[in-house]
Protein backbone atom coordinates (compact mmCIF):
# COMPACT_ATOMS: atom_id res chain seq x y z
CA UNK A 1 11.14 1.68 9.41
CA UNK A 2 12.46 1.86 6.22
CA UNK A 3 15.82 4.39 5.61
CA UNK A 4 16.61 6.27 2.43
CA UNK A 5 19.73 8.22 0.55
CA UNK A 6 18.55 11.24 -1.21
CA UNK A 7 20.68 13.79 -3.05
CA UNK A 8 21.12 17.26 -0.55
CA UNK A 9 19.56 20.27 -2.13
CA UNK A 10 21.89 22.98 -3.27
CA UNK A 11 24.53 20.94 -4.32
CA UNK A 12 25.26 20.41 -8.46
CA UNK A 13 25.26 16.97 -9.06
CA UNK A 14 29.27 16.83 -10.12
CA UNK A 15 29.53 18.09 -6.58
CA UNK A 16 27.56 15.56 -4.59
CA UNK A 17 29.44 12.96 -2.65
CA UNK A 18 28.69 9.58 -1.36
CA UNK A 19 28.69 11.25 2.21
CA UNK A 20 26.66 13.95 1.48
CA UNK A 21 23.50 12.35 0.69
CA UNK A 22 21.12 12.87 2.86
CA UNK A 23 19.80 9.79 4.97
CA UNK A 24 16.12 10.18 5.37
CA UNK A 25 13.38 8.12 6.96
CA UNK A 26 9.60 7.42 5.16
CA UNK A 27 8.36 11.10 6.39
CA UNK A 28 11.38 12.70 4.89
CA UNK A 29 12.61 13.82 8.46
CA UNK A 30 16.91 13.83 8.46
CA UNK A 31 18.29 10.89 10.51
CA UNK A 32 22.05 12.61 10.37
CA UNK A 33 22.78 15.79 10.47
CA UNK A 34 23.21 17.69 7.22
CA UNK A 35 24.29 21.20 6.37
CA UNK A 36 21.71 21.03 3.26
CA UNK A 37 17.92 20.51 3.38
CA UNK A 38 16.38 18.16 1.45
CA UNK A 39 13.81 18.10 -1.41
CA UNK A 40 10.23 17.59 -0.47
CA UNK A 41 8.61 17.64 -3.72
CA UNK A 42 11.26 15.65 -5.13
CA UNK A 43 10.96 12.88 -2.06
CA UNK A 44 7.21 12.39 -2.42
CA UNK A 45 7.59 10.90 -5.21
CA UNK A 46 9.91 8.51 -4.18
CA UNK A 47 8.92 7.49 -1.17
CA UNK A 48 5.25 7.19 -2.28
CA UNK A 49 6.48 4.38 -5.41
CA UNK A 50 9.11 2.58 -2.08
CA UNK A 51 6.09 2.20 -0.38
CA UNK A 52 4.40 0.53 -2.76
CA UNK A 53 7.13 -1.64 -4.28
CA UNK A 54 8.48 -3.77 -2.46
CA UNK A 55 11.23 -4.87 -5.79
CA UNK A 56 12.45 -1.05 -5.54
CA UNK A 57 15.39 -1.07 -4.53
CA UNK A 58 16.13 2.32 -6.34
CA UNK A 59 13.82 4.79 -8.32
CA UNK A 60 15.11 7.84 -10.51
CA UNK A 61 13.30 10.73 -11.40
CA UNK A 62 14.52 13.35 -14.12
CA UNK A 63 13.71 16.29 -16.15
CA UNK A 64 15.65 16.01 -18.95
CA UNK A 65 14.70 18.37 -21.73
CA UNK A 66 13.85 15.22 -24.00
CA UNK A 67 12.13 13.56 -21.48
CA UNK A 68 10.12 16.36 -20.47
CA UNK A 69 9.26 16.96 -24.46
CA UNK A 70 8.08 13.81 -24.96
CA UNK A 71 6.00 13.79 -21.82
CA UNK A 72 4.22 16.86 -22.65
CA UNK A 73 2.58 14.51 -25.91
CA UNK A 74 -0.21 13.79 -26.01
CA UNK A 75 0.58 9.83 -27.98
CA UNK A 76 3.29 9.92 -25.18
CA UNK A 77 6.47 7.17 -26.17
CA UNK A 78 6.05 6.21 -29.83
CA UNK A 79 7.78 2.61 -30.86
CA UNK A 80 9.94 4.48 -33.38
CA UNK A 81 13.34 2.97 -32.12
CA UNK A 82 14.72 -0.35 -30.66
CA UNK A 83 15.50 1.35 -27.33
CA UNK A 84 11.52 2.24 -27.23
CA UNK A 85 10.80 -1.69 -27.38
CA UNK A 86 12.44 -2.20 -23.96
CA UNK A 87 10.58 0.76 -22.37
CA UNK A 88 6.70 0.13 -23.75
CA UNK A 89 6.04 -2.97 -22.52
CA UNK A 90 6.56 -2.00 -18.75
CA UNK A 91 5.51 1.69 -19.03
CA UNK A 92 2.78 3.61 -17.17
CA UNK A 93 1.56 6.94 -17.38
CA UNK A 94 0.59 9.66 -14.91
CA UNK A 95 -1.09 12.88 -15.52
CA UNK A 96 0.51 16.17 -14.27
CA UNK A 97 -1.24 17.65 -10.90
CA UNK A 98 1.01 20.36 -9.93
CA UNK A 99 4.12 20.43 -7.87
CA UNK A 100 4.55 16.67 -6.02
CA UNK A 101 3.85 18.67 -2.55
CA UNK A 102 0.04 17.07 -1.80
CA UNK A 103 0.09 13.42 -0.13
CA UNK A 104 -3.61 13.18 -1.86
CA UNK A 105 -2.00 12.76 -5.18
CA UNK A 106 0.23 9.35 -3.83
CA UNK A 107 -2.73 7.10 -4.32
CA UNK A 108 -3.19 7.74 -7.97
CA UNK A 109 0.47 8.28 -8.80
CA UNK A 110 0.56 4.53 -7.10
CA UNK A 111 -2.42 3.09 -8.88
CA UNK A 112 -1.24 4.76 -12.30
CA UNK A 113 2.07 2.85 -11.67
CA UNK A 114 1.47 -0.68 -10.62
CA UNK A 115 3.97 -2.91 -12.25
CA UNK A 116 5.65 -1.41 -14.60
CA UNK A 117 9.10 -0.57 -14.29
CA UNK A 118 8.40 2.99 -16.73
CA UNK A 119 6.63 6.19 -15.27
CA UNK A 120 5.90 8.87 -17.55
CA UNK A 121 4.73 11.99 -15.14
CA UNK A 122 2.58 13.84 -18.17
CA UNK A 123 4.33 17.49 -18.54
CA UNK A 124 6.86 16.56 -16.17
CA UNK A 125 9.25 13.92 -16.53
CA UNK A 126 10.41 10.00 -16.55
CA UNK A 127 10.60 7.57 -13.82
CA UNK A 128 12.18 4.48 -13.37
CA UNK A 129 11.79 1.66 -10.67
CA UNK A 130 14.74 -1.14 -10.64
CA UNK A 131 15.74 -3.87 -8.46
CA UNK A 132 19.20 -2.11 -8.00
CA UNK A 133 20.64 1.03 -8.78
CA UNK A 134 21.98 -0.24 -11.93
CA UNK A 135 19.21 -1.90 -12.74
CA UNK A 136 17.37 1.36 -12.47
CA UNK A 137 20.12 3.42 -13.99
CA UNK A 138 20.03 1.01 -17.56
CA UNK A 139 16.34 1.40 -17.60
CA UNK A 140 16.53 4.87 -17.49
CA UNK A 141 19.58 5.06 -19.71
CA UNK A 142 16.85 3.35 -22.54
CA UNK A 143 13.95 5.77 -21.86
CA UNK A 144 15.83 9.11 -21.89
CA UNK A 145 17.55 7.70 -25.11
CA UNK A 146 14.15 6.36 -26.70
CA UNK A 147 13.09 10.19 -25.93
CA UNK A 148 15.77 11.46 -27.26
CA UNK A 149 15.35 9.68 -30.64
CA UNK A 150 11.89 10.51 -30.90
CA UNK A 151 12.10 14.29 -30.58
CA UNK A 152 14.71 14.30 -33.18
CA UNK A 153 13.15 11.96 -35.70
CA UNK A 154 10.14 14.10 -34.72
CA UNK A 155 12.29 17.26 -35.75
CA UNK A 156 13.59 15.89 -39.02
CA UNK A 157 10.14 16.22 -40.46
CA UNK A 158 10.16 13.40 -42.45
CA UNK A 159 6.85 10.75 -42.24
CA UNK A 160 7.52 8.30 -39.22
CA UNK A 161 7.97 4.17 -39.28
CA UNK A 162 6.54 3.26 -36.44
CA UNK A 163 7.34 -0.84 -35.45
CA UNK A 164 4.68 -3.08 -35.87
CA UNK A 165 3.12 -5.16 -32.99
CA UNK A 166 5.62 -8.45 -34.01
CA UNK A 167 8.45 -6.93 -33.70
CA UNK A 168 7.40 -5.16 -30.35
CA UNK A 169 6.33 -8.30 -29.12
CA UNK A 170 9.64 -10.20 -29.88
CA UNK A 171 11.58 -7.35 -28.28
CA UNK A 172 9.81 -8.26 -25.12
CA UNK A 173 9.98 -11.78 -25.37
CA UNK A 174 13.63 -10.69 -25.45
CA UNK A 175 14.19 -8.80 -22.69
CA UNK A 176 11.75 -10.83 -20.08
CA UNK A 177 14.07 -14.04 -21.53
CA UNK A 178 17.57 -12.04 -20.06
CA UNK A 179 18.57 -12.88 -16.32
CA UNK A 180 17.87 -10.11 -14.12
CA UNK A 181 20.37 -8.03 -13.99
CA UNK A 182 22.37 -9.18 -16.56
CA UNK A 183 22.59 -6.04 -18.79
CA UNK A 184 22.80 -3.56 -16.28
CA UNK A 185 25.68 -5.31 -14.17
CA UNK A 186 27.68 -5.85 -17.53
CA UNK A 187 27.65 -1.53 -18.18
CA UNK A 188 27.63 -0.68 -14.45
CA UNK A 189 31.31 -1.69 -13.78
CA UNK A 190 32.57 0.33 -17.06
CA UNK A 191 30.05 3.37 -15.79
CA UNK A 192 31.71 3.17 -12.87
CA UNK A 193 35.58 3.23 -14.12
CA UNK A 194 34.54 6.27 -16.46
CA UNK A 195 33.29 7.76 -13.17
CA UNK A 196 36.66 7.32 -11.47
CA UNK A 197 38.40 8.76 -14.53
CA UNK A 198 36.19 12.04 -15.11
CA UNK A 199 35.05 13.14 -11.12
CA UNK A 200 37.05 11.12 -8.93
CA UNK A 201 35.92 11.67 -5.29
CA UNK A 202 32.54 11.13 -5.74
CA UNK A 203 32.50 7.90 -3.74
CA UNK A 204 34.03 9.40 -0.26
């Protein structure tokens, strides 16, 4: 069966460590002994999008305070900005049901993803799927900033451009014509070196 590294529960984020993530298997049951539990809700989700996707090699879930704003609209991602382009073409959405506790609610969160790469849970949060962990980590780097942008052009008040259906479609054209991979492992390695710099440790 398949094995899984999930962030312990109770620990800040600045103070997790490579070796205290918690290895899991598909039912969420520890496979090494941890001195933190881990997150149930938080693992349904994931494990319910791995077993679907067979390209995932990592999937990231958030509740950032943009993200969340956005997803509780009812138009949902607006093309307002370039970094919107590279998230609407490969974006899904999935309507809020509660806490992710209930395995009834993995079929449709499934189905309502398919084969997109972009999961907005409705009143909840973003999603991303990605090959790699970079990979995943760019993708969501674009869709927390294309929130971002449109809660604050929202805010400004002003009447909103919204791009037109050529431009969105050359934007996609784009990114489909980039090798896979390409943008993410060009940021990862400088990600990683700022990492060192600001919370060294984290890897041990």
């Amino acid at each position: 069966g398949h094995h899984f590294l999930i962030n312990p529960y109770g620990l800040r984020f600045d103070e997790i460590t490579a070796s205290s993530l918690g290895l899991v298997d598909q039912a969420c049951q520890k496979l090494r002994e941890s001195p933190f539990p881990v997150n149930p809700a938080g693992f349904t989700i994931h494990s319910c999008v791995h077993a679907v996707r067979e390209d995932a090699g990592c999937v990231l879930h958030t509740h950032s305070r943009a993200g969340v704003a956005v997803s509780a609209q009812k138009a949902g991602l607006l093309p307002l900005s370039q970094q919107s382009t590279l998230v609407l073409g490969s974006l899904a959405y999935h309507d809020y049901e509660g806490i992710a506790l209930h395995e009834d609610e993995k079929p449709r969160l499934q189905a309502d993803l398919g084969h997109a790469n972009f999961l907005m849970l409705r009143n909840h949060g973003l999603l991303t799927v990605g090959r790699t962990i970079p990979d995943a980590f760019l993708a969501m780097y674009f869709f927390e900033s294309a929130c971002r942008i449109q809660i604050d052009a929202q805010g400004a008040g002003a009447e909103l451009q919204l791009i037109g259906p050529g431009p969105m479609a050359a934007n996609a054209n784009a990114g489909k014509a980039a090798p896979a991979g390409q943008g993410s492992m060009l940021a990862w390695p400088a990600l990683l070196r700022k990492l060192d710099r600001e919370n060294p440790g984290y890897d041990t």
